[in-house]
C-alpha atoms as a PDB file:
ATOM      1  CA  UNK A   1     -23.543  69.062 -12.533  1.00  0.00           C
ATOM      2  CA  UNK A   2     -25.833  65.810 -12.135  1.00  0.00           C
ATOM      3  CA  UNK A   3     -23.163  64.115 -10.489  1.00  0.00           C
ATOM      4  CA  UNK A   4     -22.652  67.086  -8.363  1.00  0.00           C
ATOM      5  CA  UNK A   5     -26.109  67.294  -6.864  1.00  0.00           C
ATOM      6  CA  UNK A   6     -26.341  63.474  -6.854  1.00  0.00           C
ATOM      7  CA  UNK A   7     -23.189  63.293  -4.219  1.00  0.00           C
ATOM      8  CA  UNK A   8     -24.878  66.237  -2.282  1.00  0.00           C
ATOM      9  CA  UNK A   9     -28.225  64.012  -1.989  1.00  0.00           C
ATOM     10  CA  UNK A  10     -26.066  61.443  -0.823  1.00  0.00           C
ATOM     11  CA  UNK A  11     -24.219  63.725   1.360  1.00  0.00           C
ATOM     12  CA  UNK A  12     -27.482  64.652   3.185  1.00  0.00           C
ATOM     13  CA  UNK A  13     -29.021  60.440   3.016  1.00  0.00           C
ATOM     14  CA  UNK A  14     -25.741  60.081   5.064  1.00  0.00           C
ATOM     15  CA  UNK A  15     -26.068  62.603   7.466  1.00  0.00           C
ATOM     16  CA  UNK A  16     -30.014  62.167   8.203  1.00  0.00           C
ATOM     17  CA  UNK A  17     -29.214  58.089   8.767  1.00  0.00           C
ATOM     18  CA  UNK A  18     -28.766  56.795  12.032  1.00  0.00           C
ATOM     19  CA  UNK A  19     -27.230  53.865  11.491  1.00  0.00           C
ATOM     20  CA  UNK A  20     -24.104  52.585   8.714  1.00  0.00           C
ATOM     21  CA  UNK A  21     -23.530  54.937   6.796  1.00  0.00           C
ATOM     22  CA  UNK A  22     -20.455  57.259   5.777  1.00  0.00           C
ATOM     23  CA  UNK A  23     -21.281  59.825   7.721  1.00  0.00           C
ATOM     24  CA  UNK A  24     -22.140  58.442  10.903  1.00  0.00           C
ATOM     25  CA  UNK A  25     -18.421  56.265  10.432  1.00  0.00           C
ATOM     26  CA  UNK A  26     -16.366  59.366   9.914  1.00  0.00           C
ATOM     27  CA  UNK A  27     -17.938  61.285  12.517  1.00  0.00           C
ATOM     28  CA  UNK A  28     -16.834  58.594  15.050  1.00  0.00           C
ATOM     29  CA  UNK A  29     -13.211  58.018  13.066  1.00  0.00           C
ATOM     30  CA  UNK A  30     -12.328  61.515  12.829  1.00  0.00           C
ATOM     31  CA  UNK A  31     -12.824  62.183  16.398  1.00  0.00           C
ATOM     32  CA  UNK A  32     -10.711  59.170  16.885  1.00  0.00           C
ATOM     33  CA  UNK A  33      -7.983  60.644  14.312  1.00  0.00           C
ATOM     34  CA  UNK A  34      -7.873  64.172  15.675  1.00  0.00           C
ATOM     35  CA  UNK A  35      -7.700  62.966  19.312  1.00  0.00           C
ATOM     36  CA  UNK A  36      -4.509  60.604  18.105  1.00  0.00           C
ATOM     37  CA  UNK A  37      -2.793  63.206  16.035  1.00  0.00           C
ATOM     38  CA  UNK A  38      -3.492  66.765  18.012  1.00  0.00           C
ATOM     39  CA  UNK A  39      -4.759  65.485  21.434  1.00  0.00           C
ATOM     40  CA  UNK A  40      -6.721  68.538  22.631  1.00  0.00           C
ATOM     41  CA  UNK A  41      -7.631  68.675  25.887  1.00  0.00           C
ATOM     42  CA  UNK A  42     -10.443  67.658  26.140  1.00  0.00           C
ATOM     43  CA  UNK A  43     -10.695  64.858  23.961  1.00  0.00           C
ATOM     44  CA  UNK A  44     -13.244  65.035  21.403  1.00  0.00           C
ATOM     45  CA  UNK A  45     -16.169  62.919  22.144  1.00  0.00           C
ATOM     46  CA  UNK A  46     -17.101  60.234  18.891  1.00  0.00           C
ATOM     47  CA  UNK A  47     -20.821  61.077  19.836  1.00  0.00           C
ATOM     48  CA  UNK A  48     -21.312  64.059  20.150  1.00  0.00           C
ATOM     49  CA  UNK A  49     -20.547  67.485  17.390  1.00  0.00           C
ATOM     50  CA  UNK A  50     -21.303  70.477  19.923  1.00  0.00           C
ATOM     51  CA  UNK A  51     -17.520  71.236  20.886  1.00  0.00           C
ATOM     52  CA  UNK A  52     -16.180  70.690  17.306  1.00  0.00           C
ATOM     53  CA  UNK A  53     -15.744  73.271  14.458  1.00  0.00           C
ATOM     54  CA  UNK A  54     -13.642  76.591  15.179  1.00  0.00           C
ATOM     55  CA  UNK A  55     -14.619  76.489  18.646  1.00  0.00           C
ATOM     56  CA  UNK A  56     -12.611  73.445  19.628  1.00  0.00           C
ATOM     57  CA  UNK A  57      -8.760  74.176  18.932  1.00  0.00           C
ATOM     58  CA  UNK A  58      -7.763  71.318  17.312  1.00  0.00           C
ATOM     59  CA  UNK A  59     -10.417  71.389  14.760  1.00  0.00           C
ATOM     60  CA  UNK A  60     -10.471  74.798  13.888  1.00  0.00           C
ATOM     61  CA  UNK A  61      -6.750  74.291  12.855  1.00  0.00           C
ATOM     62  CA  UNK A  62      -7.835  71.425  10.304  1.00  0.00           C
ATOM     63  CA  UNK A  63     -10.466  73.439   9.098  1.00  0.00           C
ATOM     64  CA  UNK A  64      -8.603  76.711   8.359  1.00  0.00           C
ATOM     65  CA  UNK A  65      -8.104  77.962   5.463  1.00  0.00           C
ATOM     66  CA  UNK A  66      -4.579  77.290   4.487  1.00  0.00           C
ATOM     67  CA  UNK A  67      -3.389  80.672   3.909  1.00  0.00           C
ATOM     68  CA  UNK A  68      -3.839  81.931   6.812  1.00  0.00           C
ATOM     69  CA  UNK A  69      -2.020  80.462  10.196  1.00  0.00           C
ATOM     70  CA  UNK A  70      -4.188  79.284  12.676  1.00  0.00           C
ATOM     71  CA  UNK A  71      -2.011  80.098  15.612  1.00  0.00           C
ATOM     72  CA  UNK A  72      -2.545  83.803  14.965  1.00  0.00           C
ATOM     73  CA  UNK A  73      -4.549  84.937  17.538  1.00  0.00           C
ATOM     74  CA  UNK A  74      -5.850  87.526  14.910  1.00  0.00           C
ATOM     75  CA  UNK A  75      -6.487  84.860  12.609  1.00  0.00           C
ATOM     76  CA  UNK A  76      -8.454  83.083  15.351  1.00  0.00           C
ATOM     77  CA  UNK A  77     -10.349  85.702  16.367  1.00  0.00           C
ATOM     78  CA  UNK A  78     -11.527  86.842  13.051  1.00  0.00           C
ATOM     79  CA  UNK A  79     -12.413  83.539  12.399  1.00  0.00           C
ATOM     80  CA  UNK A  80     -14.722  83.499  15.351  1.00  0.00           C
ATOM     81  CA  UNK A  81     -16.516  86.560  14.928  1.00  0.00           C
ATOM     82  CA  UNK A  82     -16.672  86.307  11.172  1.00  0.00           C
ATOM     83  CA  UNK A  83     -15.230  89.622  10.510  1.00  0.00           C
ATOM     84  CA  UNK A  84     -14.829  90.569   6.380  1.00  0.00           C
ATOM     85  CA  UNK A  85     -11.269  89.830   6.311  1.00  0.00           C
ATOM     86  CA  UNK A  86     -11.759  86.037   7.660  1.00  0.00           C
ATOM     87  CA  UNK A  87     -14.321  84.766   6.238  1.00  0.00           C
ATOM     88  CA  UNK A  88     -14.201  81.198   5.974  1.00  0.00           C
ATOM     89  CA  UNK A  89     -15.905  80.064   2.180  1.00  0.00           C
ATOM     90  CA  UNK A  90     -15.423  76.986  -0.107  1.00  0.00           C
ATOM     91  CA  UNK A  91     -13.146  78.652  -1.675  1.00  0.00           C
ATOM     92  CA  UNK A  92      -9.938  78.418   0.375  1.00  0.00           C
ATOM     93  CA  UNK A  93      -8.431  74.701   0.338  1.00  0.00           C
ATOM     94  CA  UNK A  94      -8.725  74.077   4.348  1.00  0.00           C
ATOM     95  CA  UNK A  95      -5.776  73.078   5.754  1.00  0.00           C
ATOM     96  CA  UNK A  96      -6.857  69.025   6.604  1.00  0.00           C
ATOM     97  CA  UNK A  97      -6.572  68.768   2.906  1.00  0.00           C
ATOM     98  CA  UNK A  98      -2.996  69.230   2.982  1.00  0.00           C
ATOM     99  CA  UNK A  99       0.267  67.037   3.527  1.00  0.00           C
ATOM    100  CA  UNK A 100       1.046  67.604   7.596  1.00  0.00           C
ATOM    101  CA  UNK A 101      -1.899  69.829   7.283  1.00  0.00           C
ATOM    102  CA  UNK A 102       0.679  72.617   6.330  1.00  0.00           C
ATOM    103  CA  UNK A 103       0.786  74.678   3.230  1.00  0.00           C
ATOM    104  CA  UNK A 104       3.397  76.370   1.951  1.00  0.00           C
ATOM    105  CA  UNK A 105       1.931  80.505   1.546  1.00  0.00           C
ATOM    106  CA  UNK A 106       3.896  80.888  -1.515  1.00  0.00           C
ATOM    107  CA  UNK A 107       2.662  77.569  -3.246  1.00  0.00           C
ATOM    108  CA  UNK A 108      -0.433  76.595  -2.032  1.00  0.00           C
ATOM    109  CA  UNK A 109      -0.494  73.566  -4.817  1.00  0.00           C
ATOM    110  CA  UNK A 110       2.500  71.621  -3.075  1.00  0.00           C
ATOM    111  CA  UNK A 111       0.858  69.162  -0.596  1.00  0.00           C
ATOM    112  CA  UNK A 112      -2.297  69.264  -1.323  1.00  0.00           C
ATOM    113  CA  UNK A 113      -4.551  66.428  -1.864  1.00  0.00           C
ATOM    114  CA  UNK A 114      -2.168  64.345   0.339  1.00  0.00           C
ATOM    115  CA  UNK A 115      -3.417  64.745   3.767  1.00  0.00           C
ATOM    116  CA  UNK A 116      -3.045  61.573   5.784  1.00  0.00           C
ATOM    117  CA  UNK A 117      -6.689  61.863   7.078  1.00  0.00           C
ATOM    118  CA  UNK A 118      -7.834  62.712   3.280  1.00  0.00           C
ATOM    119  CA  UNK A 119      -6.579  59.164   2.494  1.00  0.00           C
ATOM    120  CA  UNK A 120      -8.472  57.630   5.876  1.00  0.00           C
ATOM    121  CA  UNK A 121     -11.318  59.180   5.078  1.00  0.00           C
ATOM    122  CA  UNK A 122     -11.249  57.490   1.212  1.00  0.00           C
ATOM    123  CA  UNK A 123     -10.391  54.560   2.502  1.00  0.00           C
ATOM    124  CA  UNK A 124     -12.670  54.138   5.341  1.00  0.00           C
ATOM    125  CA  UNK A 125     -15.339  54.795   2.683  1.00  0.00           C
ATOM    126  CA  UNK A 126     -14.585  53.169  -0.667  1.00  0.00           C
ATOM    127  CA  UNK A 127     -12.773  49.791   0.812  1.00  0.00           C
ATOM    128  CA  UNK A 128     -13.187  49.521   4.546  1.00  0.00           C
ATOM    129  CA  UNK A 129     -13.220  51.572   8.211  1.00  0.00           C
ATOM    130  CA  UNK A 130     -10.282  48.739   9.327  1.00  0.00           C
ATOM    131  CA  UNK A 131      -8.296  49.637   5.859  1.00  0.00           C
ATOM    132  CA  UNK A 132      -8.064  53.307   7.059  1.00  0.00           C
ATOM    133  CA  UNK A 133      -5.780  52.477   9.581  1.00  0.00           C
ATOM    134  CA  UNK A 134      -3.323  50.615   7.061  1.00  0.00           C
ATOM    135  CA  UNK A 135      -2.525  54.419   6.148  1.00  0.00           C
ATOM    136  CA  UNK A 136       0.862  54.959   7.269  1.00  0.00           C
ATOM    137  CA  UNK A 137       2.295  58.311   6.892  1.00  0.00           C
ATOM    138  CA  UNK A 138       2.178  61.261   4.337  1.00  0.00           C
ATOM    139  CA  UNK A 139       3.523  62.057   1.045  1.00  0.00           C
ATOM    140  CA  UNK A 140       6.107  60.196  -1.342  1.00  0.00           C
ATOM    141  CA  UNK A 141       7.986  58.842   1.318  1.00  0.00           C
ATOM    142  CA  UNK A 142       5.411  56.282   2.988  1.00  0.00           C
ATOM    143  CA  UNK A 143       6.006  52.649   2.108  1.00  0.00           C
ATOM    144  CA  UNK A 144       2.339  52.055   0.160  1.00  0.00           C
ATOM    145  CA  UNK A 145       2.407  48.986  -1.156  1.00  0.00           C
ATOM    146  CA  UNK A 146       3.422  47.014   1.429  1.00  0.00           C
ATOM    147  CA  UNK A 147       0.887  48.701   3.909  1.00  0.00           C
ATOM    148  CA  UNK A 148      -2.014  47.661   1.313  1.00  0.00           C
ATOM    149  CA  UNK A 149      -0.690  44.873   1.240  1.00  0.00           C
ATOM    150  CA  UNK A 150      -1.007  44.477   5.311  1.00  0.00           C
ATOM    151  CA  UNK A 151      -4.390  46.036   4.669  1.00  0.00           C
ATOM    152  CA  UNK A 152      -5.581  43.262   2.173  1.00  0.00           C
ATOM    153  CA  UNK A 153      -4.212  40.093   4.231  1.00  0.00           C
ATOM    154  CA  UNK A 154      -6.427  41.261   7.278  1.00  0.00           C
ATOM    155  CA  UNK A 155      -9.308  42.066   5.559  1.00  0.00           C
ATOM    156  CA  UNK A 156      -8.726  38.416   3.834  1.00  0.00           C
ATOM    157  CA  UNK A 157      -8.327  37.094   7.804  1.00  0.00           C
ATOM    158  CA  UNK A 158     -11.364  39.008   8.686  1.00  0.00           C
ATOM    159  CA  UNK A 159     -14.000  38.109   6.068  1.00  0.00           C
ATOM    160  CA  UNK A 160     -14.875  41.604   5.722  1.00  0.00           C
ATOM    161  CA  UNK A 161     -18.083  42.434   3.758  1.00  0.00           C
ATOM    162  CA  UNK A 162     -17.527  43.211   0.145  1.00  0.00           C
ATOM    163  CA  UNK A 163     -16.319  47.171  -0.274  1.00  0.00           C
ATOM    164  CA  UNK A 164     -18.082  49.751  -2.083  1.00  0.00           C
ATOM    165  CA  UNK A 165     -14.993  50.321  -4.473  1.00  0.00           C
ATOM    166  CA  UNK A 166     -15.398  46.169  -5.798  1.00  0.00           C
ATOM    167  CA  UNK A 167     -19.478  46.842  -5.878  1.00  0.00           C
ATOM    168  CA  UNK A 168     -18.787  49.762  -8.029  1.00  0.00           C
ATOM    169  CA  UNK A 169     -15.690  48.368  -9.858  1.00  0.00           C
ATOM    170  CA  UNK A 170     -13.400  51.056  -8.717  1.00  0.00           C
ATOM    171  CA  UNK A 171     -10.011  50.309  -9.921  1.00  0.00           C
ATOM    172  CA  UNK A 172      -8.804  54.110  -9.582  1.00  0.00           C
ATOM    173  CA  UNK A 173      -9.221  56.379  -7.666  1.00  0.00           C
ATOM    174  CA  UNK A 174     -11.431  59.393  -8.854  1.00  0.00           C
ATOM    175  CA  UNK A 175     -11.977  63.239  -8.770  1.00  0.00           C
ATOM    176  CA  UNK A 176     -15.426  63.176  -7.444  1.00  0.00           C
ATOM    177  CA  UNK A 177     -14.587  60.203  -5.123  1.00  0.00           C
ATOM    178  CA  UNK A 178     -11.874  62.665  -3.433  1.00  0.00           C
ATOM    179  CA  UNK A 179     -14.383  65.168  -3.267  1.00  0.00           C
ATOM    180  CA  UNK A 180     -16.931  63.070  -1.579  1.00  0.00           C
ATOM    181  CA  UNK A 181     -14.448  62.296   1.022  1.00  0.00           C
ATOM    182  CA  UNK A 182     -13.535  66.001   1.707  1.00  0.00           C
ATOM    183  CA  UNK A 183     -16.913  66.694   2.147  1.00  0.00           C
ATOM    184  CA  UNK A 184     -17.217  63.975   4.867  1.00  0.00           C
ATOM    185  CA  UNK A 185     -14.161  65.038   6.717  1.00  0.00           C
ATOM    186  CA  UNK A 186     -15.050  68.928   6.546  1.00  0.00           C
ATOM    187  CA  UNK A 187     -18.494  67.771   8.010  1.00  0.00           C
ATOM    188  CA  UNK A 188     -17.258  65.616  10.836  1.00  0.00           C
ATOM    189  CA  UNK A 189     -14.895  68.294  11.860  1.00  0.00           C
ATOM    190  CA  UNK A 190     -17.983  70.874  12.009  1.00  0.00           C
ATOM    191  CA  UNK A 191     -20.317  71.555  14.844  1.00  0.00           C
ATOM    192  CA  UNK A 192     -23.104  71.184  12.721  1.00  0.00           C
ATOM    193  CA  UNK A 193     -25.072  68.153  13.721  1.00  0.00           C
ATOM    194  CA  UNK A 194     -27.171  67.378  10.589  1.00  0.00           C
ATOM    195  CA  UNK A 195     -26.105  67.890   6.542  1.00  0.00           C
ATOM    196  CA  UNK A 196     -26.881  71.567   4.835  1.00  0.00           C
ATOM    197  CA  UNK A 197     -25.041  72.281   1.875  1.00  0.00           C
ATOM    198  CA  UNK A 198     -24.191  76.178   3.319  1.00  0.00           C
ATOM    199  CA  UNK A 199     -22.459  75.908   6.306  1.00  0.00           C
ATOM    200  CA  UNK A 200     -22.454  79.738   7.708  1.00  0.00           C
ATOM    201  CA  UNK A 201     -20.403  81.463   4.522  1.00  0.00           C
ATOM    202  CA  UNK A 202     -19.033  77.743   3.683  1.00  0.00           C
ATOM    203  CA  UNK A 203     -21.234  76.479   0.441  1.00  0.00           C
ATOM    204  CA  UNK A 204     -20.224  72.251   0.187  1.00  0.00           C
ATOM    205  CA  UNK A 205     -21.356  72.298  -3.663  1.00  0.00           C
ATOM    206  CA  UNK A 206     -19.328  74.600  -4.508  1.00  0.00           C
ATOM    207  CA  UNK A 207     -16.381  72.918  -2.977  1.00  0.00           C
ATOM    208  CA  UNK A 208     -17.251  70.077  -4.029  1.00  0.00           C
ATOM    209  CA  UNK A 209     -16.888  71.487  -7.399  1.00  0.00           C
ATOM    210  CA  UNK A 210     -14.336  72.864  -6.509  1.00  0.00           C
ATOM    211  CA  UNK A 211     -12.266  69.769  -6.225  1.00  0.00           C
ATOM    212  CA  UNK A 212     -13.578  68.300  -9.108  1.00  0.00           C
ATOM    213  CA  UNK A 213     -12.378  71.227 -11.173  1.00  0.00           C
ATOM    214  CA  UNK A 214      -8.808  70.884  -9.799  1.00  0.00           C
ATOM    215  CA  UNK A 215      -8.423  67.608 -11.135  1.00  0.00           C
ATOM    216  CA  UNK A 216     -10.545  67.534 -14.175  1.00  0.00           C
ATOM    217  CA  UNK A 217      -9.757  71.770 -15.418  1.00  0.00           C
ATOM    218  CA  UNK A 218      -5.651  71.767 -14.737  1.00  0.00           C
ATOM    219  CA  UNK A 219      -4.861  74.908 -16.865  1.00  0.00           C
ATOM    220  CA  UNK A 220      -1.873  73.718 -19.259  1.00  0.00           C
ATOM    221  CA  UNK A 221      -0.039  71.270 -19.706  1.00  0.00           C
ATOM    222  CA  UNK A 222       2.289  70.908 -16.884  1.00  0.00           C
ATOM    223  CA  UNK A 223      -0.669  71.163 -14.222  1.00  0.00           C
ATOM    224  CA  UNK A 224      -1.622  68.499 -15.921  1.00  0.00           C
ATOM    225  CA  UNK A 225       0.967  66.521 -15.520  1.00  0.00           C
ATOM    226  CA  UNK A 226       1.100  67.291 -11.864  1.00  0.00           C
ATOM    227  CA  UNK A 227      -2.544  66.313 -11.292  1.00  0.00           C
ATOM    228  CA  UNK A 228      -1.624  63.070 -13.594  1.00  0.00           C
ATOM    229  CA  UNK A 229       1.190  62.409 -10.820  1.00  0.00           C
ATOM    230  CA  UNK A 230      -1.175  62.795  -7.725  1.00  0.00           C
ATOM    231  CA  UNK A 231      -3.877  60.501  -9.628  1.00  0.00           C
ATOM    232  CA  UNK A 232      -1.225  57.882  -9.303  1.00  0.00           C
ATOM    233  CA  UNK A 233      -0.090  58.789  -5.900  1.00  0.00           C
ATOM    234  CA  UNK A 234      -3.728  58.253  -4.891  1.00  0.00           C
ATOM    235  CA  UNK A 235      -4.609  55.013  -6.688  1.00  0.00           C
ATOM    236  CA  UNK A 236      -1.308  53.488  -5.425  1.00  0.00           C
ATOM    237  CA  UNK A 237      -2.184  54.889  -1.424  1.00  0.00           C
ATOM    238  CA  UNK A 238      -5.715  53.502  -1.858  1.00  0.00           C
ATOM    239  CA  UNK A 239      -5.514  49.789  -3.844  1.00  0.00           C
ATOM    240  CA  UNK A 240      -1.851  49.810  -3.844  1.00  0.00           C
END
């Protein structure tokens, strides 16, 4: 629970700072991500959070809740008029979390925790904003090493400023780190322009939690061994 409310004070240092912090990078990179990968029309400004959130198309489909299909104009609606049976909450994985941001109804475990952006976002936090774009493709399939590899040469080329994961001697990648980064994303694709932890009916310590749990509470023995399986997906995405 300390560790909890320590990333939600850092959470809110982030979003209250002007200048160089997580926050204030991801807001401009995920408007640069979504415009890349959905191009709505209009683009989403880097600078500016009003037309984000449900009311902007391509966001509301990243923030969805998985279950539910975004291109439903019921889903939609209920979404925007908060009606009882769409009510948004930390308790529904939203769809940016998931591989292709698509979930499969019947299994909503299968992709998740593998979203391209979900990587970005890590990256762009823990080694560098430049490293983020090293991420190339989803899933399994995408050839990692050799893209950290990429990733590490031009950093090397670059003289890039030491990275929070060698400050903090990160050597894996972690539950709460993963968390952090979902947090930032779910932010930056809000319309809410500075940090609360309850976001309408959306609470981010709970989610935060949330997350945490997943990894950390797999009930039984083969979850675990899936969540053991995406731990190494992970570290070998993010330091290769």
């Amino acid at each position: 629970m300390e560790e909890s409310e320590g990333m939600i004070r850092k959470l809110k240092r982030g979003a209250d700072s002007a200048h160089g912090d997580d926050t204030g990078t991801l807001k401009e990179l995920v408007a640069l991500w979504v415009n890349i990968e959905r191009r709505p029309t209009p683009l989403i400004r880097a600078d500016d959070k009003h037309h984000r959130g449900f009311v902007n198309d391509a966001c509301g489909k990243l923030l969805c809740p998985a279950e539910w299909c975004w291109d439903n104009p019921l889903v939609k609606a209920g979404i925007h008029d908060r009606t009882t049976a769409f009510i948004v909450s930390e308790n529904s994985w939203p769809s940016f979390m998931y591989e292709s941001y698509e979930a499969d109804p019947k299994n909503l475990e299968c992709g998740l925790m593998k979203s391209k952006s979900l990587v970005m976002a890590f990256k762009a936090i823990f080694t560098s904003p430049s490293s983020a774009n090293e991420v190339d493709g989803e899933g399994d399939s995408a050839d990692i090493i050799e893209n950290n590899r990429c990733a590490r040469r031009r950093s090397d080329q670059g003289k890039v400023k030491t990275c929070v994961a060698s400050i903090i001697g990160m050597r894996r990648v972690t539950p709460h780190a993963i968390a952090y980064a979902a947090c930032q994303i779910r932010f930056a694709l809000s319309n809410i322009t500075s940090w609360r932890i309850v976001d309408g009916d959306f609470d981010y310590q709970i989610f935060w939690n949330n997350i945490v749990d997943f990894f950390e509470d797999a009930p039984g023995p083969a979850a675990q061994a899936r969540v053991n399986e995406l731990f190494e997906w992970w570290t070998r995405k993010v330091f290769g």
